[in-house]
PDB file of N, CA and C in Angstrom:
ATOM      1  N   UNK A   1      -7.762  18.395   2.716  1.00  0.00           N
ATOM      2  CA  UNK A   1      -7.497  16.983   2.677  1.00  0.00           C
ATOM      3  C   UNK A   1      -6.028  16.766   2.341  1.00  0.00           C
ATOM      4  N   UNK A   2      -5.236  15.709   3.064  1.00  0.00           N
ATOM      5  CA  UNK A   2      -4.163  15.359   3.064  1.00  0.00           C
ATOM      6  C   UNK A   2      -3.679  13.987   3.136  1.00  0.00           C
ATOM      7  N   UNK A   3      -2.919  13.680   1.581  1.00  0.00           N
ATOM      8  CA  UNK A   3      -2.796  12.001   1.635  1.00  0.00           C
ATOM      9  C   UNK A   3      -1.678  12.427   1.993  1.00  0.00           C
ATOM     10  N   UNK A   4      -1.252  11.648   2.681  1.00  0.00           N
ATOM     11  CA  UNK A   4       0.670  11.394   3.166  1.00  0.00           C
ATOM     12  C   UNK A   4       0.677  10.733   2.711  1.00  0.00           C
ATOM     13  N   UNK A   5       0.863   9.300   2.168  1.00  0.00           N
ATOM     14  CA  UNK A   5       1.664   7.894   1.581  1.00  0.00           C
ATOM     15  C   UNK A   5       1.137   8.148   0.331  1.00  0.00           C
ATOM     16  N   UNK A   6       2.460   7.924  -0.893  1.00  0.00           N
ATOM     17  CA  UNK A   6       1.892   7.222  -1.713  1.00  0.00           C
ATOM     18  C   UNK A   6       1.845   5.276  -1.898  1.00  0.00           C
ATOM     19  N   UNK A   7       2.850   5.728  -0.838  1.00  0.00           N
ATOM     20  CA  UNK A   7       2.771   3.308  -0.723  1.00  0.00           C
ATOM     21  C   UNK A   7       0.877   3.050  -0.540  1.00  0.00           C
ATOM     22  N   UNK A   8       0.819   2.187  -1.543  1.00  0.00           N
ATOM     23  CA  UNK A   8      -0.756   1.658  -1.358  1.00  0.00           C
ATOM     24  C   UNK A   8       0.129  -0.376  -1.077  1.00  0.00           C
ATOM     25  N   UNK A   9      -0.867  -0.999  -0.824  1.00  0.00           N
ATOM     26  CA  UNK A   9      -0.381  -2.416  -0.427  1.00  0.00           C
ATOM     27  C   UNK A   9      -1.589  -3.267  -1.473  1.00  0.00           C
ATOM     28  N   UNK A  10      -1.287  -4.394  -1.433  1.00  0.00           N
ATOM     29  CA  UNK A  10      -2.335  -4.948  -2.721  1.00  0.00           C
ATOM     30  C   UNK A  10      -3.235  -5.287  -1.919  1.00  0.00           C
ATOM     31  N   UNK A  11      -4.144  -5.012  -0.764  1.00  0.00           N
ATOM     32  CA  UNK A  11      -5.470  -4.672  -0.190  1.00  0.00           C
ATOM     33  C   UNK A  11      -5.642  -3.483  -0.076  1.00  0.00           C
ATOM     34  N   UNK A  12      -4.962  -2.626  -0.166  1.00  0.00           N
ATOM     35  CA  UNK A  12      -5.336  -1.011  -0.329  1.00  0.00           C
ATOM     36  C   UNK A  12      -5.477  -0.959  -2.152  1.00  0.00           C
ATOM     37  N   UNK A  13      -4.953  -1.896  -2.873  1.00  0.00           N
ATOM     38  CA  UNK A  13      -5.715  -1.124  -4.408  1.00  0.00           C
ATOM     39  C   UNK A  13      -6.937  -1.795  -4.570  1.00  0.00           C
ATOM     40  N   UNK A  14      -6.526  -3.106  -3.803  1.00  0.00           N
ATOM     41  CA  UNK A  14      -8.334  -4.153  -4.426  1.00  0.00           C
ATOM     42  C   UNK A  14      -9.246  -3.255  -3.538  1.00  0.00           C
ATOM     43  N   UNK A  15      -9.050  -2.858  -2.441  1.00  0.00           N
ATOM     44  CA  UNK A  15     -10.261  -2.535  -1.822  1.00  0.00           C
ATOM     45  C   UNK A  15     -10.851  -0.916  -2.707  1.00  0.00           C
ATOM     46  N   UNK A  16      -9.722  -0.147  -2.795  1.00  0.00           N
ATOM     47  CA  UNK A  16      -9.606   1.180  -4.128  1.00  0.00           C
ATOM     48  C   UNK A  16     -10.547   0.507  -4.844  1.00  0.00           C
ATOM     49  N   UNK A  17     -10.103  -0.238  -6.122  1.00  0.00           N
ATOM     50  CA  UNK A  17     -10.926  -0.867  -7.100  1.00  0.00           C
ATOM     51  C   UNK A  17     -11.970  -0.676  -6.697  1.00  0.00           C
ATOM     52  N   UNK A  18     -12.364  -1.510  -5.396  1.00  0.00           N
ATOM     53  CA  UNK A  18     -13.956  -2.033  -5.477  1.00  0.00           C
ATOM     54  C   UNK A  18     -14.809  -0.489  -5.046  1.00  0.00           C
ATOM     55  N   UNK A  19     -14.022  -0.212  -4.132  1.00  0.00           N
ATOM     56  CA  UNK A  19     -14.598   1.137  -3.978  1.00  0.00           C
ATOM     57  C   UNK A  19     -15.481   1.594  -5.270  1.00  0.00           C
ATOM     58  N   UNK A  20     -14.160   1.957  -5.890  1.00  0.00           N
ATOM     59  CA  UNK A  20     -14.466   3.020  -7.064  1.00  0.00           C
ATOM     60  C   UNK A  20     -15.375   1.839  -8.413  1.00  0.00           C
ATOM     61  N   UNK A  21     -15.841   0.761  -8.048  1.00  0.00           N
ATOM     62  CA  UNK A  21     -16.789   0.082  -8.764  1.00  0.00           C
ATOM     63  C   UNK A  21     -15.251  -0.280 -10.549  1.00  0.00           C
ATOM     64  N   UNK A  22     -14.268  -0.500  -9.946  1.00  0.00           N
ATOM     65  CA  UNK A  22     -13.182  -0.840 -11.242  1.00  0.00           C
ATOM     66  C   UNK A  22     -12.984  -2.213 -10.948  1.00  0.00           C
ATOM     67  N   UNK A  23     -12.595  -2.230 -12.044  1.00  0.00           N
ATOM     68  CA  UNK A  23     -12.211  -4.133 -12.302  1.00  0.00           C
ATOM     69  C   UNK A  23     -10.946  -3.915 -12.549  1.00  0.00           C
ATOM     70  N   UNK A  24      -9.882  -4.943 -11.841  1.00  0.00           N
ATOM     71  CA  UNK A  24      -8.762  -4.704 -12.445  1.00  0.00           C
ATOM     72  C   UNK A  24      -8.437  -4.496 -14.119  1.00  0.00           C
ATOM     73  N   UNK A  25      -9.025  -5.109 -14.762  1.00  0.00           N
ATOM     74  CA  UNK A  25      -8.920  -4.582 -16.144  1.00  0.00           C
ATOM     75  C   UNK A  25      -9.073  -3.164 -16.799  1.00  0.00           C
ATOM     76  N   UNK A  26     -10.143  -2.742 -15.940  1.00  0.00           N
ATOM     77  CA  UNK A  26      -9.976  -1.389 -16.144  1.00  0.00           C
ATOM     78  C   UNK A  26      -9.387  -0.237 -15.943  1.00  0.00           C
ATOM     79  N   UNK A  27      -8.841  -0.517 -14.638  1.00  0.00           N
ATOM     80  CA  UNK A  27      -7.713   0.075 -13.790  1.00  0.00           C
ATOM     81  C   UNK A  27      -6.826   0.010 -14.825  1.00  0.00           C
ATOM     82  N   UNK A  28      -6.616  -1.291 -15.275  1.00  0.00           N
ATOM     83  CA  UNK A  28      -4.997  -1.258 -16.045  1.00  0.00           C
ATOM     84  C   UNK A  28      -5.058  -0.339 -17.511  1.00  0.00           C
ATOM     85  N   UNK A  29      -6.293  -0.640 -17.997  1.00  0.00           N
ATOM     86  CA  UNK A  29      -6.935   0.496 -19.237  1.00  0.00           C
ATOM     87  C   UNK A  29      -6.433   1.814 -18.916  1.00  0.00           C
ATOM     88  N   UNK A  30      -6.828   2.628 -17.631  1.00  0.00           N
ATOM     89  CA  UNK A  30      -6.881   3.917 -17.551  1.00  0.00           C
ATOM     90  C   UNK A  30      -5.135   4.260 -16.817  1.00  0.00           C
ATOM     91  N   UNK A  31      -4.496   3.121 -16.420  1.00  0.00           N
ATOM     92  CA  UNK A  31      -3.685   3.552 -16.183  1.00  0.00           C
ATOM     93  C   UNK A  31      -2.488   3.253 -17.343  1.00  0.00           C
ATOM     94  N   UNK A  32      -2.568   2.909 -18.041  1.00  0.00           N
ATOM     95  CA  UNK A  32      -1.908   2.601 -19.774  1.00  0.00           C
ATOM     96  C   UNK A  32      -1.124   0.892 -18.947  1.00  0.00           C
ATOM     97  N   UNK A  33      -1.486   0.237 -18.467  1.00  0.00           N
ATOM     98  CA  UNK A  33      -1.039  -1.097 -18.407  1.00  0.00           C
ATOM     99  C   UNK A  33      -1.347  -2.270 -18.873  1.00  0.00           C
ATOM    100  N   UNK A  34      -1.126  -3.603 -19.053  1.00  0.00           N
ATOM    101  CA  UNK A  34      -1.130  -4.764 -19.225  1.00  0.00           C
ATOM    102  C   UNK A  34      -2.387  -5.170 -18.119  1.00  0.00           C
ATOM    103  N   UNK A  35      -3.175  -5.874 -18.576  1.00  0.00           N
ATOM    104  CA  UNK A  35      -3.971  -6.408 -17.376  1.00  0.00           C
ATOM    105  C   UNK A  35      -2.886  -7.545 -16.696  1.00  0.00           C
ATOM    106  N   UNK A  36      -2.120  -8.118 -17.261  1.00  0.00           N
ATOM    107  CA  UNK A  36      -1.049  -8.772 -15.925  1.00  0.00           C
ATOM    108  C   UNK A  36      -0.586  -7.701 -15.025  1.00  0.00           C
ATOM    109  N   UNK A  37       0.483  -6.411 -14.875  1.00  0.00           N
ATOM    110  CA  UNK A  37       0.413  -6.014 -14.594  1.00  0.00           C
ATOM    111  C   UNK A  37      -0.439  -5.116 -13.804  1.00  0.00           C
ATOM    112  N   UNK A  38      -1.566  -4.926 -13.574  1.00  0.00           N
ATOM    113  CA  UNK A  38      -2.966  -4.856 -12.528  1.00  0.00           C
ATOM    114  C   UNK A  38      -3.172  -6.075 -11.426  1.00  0.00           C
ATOM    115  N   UNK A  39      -3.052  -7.219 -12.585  1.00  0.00           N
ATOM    116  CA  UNK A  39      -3.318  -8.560 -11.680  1.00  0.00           C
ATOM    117  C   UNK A  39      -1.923  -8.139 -10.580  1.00  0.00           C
ATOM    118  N   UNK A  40      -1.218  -8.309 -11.060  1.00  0.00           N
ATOM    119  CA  UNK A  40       0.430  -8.324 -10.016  1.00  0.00           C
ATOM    120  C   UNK A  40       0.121  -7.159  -9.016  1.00  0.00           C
ATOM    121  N   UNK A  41      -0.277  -6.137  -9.406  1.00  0.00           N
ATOM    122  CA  UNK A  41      -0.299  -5.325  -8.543  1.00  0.00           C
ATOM    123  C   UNK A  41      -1.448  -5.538  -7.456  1.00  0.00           C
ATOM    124  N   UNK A  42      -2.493  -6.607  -7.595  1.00  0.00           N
ATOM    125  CA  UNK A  42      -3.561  -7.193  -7.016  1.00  0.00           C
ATOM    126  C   UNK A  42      -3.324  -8.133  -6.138  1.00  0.00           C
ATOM    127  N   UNK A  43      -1.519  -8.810  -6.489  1.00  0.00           N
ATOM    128  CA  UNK A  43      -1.601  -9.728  -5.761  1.00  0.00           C
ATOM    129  C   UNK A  43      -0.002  -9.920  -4.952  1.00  0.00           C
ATOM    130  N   UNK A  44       0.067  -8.168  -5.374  1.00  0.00           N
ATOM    131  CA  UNK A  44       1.090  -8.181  -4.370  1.00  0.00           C
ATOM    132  C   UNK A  44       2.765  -8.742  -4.876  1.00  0.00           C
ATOM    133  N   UNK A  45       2.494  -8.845  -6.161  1.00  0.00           N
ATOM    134  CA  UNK A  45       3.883  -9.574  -6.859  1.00  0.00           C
ATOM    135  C   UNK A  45       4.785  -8.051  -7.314  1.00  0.00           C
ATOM    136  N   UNK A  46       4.305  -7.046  -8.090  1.00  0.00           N
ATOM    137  CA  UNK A  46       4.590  -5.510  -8.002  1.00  0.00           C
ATOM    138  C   UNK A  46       4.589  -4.433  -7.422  1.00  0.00           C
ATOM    139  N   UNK A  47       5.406  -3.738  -7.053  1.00  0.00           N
ATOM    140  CA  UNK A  47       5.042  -2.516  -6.326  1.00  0.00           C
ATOM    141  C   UNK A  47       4.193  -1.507  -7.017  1.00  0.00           C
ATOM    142  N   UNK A  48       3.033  -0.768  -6.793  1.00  0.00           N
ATOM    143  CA  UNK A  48       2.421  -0.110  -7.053  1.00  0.00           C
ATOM    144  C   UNK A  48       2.592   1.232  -7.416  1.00  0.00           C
ATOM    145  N   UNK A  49       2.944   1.722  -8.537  1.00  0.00           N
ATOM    146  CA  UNK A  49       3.391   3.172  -8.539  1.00  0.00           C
ATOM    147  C   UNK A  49       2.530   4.229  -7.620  1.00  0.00           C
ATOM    148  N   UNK A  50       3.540   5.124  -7.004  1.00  0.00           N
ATOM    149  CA  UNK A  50       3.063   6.144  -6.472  1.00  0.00           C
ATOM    150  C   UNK A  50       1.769   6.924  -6.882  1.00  0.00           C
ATOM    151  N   UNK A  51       2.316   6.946  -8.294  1.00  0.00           N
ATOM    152  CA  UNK A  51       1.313   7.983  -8.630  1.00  0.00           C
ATOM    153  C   UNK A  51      -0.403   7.549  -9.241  1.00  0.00           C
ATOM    154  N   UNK A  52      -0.167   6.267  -9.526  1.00  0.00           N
ATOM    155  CA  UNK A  52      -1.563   5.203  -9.217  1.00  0.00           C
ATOM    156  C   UNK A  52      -2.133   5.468  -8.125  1.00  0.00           C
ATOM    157  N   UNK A  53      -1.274   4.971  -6.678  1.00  0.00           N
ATOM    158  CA  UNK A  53      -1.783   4.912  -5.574  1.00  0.00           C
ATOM    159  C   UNK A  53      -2.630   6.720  -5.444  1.00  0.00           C
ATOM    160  N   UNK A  54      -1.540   7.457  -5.794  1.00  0.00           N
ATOM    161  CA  UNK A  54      -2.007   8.715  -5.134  1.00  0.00           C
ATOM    162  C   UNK A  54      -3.690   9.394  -5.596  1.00  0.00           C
ATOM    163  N   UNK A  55      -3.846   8.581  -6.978  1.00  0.00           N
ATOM    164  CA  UNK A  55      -4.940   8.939  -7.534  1.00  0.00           C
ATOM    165  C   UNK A  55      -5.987   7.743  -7.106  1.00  0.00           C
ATOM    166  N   UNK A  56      -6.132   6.829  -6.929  1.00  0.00           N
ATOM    167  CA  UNK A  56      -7.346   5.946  -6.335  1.00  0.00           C
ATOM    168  C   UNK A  56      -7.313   6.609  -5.396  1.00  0.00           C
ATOM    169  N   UNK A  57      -5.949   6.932  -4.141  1.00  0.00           N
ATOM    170  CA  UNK A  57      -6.915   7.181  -2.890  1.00  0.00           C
ATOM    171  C   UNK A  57      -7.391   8.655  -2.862  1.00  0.00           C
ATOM    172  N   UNK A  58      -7.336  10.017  -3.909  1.00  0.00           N
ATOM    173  CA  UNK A  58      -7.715  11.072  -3.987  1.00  0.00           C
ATOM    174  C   UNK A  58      -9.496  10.471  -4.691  1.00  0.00           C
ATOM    175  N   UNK A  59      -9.348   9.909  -5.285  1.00  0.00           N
ATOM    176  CA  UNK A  59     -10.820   9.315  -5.734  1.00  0.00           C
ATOM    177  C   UNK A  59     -11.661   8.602  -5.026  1.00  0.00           C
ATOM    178  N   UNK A  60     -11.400   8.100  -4.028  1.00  0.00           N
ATOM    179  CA  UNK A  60     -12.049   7.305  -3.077  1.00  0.00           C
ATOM    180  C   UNK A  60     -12.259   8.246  -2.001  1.00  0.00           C
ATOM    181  N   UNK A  61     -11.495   9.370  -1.430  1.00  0.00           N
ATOM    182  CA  UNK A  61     -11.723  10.623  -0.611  1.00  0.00           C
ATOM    183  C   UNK A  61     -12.728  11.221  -0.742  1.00  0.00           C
ATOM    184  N   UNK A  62     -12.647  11.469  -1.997  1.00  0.00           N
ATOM    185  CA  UNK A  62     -13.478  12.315  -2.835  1.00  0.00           C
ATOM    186  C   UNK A  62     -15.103  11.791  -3.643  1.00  0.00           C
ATOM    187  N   UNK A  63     -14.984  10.628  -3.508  1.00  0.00           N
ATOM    188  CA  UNK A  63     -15.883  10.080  -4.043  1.00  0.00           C
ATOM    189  C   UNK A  63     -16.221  10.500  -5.909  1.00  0.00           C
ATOM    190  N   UNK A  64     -15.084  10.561  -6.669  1.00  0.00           N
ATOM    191  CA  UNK A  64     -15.013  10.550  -7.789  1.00  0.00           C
ATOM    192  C   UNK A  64     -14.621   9.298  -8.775  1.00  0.00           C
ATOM    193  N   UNK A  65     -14.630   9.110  -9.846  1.00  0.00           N
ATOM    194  CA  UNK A  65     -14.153   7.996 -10.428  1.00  0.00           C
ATOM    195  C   UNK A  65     -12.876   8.781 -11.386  1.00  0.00           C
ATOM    196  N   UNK A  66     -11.649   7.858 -11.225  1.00  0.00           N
ATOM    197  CA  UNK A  66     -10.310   8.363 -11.995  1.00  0.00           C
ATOM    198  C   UNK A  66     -10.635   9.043 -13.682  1.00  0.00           C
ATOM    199  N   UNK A  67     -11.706   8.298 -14.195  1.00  0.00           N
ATOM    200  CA  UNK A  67     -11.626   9.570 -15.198  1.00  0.00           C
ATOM    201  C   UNK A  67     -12.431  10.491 -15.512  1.00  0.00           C
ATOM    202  N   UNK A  68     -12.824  11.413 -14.311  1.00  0.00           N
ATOM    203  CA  UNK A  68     -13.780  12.113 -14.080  1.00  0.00           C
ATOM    204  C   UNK A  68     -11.836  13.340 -13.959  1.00  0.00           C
ATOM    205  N   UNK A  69     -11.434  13.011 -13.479  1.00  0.00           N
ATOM    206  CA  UNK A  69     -10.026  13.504 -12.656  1.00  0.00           C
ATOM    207  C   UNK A  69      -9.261  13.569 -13.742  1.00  0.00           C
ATOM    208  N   UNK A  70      -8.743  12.633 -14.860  1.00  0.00           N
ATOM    209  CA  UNK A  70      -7.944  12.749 -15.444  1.00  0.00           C
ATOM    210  C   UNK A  70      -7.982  13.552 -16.568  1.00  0.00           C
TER     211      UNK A  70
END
């Protein structure tokens, strides 16, 4: 398996989220953020770190949840 991008777009994390059954709040929990910061990244006001992106979409591949991984 091979992700090329880490660019995710703020319908590639909401749809991530829902996938992986996360609420933005929780997302922002496991990724050490602000739930504003989640929201922004939900709505497209922030760019999404790479290394966020790279782990929802290895978890959604995979059918794991991020802290099964971390």
């Amino acid at each position: 398996m091979q992700i090329t991008s880490m660019r995710m777009d703020k319908d590639q994390y909401r749809a991530a989220l829902r996938n992986l059954g996360m609420s933005q709040h929780t997302a922002a929990g496991l990724f050490g953020v602000t739930g504003k910061t989640s929201q922004n990244w939900a709505l497209g006001k922030t760019r999404i770190p790479g290394s966020v992106a790279l782990l929802l979409r290895y978890c959604v591949k995979r059918g794991l949840k991020p802290w099964d991984v971390l």
